[in-house]
N, C-alpha and C. Protein backbone atom coordinates (compact mmCIF):
# COMPACT_ATOMS: atom_id res chain seq x y z
N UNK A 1 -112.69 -14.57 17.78
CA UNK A 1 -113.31 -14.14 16.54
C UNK A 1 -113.01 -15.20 15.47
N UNK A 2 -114.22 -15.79 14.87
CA UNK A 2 -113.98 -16.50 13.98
C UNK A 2 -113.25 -15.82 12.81
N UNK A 3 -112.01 -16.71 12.11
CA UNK A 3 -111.60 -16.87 11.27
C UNK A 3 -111.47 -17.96 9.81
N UNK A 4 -111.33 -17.71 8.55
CA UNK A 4 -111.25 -18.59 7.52
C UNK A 4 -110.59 -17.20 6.32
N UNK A 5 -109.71 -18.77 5.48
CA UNK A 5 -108.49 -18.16 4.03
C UNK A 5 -109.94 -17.75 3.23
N UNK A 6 -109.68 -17.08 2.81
CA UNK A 6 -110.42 -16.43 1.46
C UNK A 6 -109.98 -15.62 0.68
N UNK A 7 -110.68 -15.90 -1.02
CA UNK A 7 -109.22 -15.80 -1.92
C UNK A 7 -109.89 -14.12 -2.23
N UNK A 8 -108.87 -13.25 -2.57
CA UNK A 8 -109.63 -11.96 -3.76
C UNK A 8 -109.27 -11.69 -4.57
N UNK A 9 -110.04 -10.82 -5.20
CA UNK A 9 -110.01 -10.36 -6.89
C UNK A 9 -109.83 -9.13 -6.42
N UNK A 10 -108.38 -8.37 -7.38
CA UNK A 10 -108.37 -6.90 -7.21
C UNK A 10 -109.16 -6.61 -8.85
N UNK A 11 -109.34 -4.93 -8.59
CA UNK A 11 -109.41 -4.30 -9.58
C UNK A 11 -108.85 -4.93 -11.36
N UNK A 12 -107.45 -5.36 -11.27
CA UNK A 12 -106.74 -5.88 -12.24
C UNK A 12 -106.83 -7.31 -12.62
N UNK A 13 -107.84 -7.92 -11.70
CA UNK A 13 -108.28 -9.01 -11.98
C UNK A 13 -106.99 -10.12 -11.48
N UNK A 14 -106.35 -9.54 -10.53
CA UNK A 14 -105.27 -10.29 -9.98
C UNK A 14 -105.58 -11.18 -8.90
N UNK A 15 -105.87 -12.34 -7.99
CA UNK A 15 -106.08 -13.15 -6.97
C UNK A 15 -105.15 -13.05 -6.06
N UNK A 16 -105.42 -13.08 -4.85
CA UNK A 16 -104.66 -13.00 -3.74
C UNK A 16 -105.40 -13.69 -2.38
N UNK A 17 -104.67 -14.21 -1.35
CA UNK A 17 -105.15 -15.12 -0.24
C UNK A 17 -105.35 -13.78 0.98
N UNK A 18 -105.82 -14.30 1.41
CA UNK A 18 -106.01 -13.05 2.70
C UNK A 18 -106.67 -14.26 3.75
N UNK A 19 -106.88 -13.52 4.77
CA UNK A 19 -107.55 -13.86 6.24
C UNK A 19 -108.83 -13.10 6.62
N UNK A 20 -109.76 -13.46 6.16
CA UNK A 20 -111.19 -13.25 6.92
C UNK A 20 -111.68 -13.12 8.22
N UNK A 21 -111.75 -12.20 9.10
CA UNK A 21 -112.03 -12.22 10.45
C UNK A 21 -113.42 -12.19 10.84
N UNK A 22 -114.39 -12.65 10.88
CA UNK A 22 -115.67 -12.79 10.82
C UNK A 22 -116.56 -12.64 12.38
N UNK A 23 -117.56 -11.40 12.19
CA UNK A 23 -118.26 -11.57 13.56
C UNK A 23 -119.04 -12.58 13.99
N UNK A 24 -119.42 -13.69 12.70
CA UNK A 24 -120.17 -14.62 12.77
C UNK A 24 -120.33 -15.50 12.26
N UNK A 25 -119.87 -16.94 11.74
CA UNK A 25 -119.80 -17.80 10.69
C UNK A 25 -121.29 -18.38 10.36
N UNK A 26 -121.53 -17.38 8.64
CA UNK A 26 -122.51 -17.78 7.75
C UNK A 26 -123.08 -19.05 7.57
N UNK A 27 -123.99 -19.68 7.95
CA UNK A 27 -124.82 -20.79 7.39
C UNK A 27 -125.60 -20.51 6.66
N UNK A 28 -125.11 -20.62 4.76
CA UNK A 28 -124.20 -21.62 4.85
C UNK A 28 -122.72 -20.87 4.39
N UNK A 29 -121.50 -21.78 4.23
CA UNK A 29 -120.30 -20.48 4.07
C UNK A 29 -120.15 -20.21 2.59
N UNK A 30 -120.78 -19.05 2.16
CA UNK A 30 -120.20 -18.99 0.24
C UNK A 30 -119.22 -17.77 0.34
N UNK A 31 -119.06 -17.39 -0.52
CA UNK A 31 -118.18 -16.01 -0.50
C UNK A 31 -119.21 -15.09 -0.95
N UNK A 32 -119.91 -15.08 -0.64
CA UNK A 32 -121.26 -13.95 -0.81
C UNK A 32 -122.07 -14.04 0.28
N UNK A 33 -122.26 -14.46 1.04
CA UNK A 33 -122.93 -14.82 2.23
C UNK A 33 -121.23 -14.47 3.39
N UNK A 34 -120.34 -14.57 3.20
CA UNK A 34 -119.24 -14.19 3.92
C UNK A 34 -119.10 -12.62 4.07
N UNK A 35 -118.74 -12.28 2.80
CA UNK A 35 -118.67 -11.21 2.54
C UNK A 35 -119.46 -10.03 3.84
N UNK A 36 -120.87 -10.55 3.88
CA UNK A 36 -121.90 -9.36 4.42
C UNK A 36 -121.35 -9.69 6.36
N UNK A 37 -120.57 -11.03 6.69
CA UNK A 37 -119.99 -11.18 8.10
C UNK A 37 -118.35 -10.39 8.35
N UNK A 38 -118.01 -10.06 7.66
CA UNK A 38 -117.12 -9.78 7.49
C UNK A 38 -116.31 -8.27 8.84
N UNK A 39 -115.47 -8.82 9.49
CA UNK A 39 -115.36 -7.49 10.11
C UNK A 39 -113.96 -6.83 9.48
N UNK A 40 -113.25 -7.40 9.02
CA UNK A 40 -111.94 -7.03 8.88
C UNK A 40 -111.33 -8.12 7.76
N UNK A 41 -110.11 -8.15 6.83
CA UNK A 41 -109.80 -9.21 6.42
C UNK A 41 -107.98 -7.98 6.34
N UNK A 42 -107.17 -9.33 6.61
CA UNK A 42 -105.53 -9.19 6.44
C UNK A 42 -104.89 -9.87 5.13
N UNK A 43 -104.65 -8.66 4.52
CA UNK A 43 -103.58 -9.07 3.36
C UNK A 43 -102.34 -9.15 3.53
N UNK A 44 -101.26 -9.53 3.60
CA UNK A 44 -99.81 -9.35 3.59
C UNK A 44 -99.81 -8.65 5.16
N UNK A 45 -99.73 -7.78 5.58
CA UNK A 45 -99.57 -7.46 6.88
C UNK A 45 -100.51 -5.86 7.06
N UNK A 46 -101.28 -5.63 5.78
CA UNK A 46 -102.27 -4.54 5.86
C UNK A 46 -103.65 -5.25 6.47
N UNK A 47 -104.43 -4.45 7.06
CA UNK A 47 -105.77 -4.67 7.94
C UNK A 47 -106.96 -3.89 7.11
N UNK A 48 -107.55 -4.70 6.61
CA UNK A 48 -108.59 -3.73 5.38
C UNK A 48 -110.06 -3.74 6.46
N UNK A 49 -110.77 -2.92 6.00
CA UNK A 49 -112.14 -2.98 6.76
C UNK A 49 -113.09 -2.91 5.44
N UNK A 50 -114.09 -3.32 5.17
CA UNK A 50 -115.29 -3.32 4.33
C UNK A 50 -115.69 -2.02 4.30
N UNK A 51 -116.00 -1.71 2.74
CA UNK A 51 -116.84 -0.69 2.44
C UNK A 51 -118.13 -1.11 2.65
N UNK A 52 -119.26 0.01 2.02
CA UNK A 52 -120.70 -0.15 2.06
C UNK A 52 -120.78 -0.90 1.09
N UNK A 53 -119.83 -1.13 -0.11
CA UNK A 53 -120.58 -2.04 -1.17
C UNK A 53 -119.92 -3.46 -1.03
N UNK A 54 -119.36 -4.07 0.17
CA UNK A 54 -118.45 -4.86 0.56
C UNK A 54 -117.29 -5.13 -0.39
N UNK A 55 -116.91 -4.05 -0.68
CA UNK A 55 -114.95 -3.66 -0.92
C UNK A 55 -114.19 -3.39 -0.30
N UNK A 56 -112.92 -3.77 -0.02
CA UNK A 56 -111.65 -3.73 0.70
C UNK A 56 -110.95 -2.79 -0.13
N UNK A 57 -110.68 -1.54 0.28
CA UNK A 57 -109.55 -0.65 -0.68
C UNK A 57 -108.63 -0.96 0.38
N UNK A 58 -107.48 -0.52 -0.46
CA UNK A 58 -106.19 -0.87 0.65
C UNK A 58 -105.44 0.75 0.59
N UNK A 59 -104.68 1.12 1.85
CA UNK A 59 -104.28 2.49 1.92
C UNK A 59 -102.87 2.68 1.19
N UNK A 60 -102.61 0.95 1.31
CA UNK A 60 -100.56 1.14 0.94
C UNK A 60 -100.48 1.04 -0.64
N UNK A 61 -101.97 0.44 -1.55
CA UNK A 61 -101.44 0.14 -2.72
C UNK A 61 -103.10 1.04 -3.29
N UNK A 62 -102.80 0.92 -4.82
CA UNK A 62 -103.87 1.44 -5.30
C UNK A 62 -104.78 0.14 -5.90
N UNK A 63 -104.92 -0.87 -5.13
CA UNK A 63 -105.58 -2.05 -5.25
C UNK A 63 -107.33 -1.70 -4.19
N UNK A 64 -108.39 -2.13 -4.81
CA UNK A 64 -109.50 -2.37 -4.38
C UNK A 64 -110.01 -3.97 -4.53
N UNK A 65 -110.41 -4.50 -3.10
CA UNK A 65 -110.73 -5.99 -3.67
C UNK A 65 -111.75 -6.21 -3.03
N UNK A 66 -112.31 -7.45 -3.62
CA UNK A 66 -113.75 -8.19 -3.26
C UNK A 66 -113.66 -9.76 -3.18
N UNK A 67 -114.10 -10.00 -2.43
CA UNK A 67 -114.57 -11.81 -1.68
C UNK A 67 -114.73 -12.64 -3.01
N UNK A 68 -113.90 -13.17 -3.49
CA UNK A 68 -114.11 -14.29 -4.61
C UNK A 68 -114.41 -15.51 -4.23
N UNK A 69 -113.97 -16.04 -3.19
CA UNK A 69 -114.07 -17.22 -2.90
C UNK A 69 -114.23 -17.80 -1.34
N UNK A 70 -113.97 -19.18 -0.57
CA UNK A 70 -113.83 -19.27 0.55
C UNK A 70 -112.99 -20.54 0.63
N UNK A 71 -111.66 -20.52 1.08
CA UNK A 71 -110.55 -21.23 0.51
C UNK A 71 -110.53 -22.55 1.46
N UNK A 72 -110.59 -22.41 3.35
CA UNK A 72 -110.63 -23.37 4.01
C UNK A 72 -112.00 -22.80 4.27
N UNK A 73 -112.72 -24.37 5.49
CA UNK A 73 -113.69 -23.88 6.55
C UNK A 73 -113.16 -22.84 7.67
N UNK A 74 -114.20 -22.28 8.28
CA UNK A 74 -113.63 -21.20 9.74
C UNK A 74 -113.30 -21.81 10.52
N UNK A 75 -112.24 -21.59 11.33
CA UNK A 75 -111.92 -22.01 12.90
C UNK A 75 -112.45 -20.46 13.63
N UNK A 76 -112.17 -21.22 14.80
CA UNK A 76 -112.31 -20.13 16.12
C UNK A 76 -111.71 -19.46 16.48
């Protein structure tokens, strides 16, 4: 499963790095075009899955986040 770093924005407008697990790497790669490949992304050692409006809520914190950016290219 392809992977690539991608940065997010919580709720509080705070940034954080995570891991993107992707069913398919976007041509071309933006963080909006990522976002909709998205199967899963890892924060700290939590496993978030995408909402319908492509949001990550997290269960351990009262943080909600979204795809700001795309930090490296994907590997395999």
């Amino acid at each position: 499963m392809p992977m690539l770093q991608i940065t997010l924005q919580d709720q509080f407008d705070q940034h954080h790095l995570a891991s993107a697990f992707l069913k398919m790497i976007p041509v071309p790669c933006y963080a909006d075009s990522v976002a909709w490949h998205v199967e899963h992304i890892v924060i700290g050692n939590e496993l978030l899955l995408p909402s319908i409006e492509l949001l990550f809520s997290s269960d351990v914190s009262p943080r909600i986040y979204r795809i700001v950016d795309v930090v490296d290219l994907p590997k395999e």
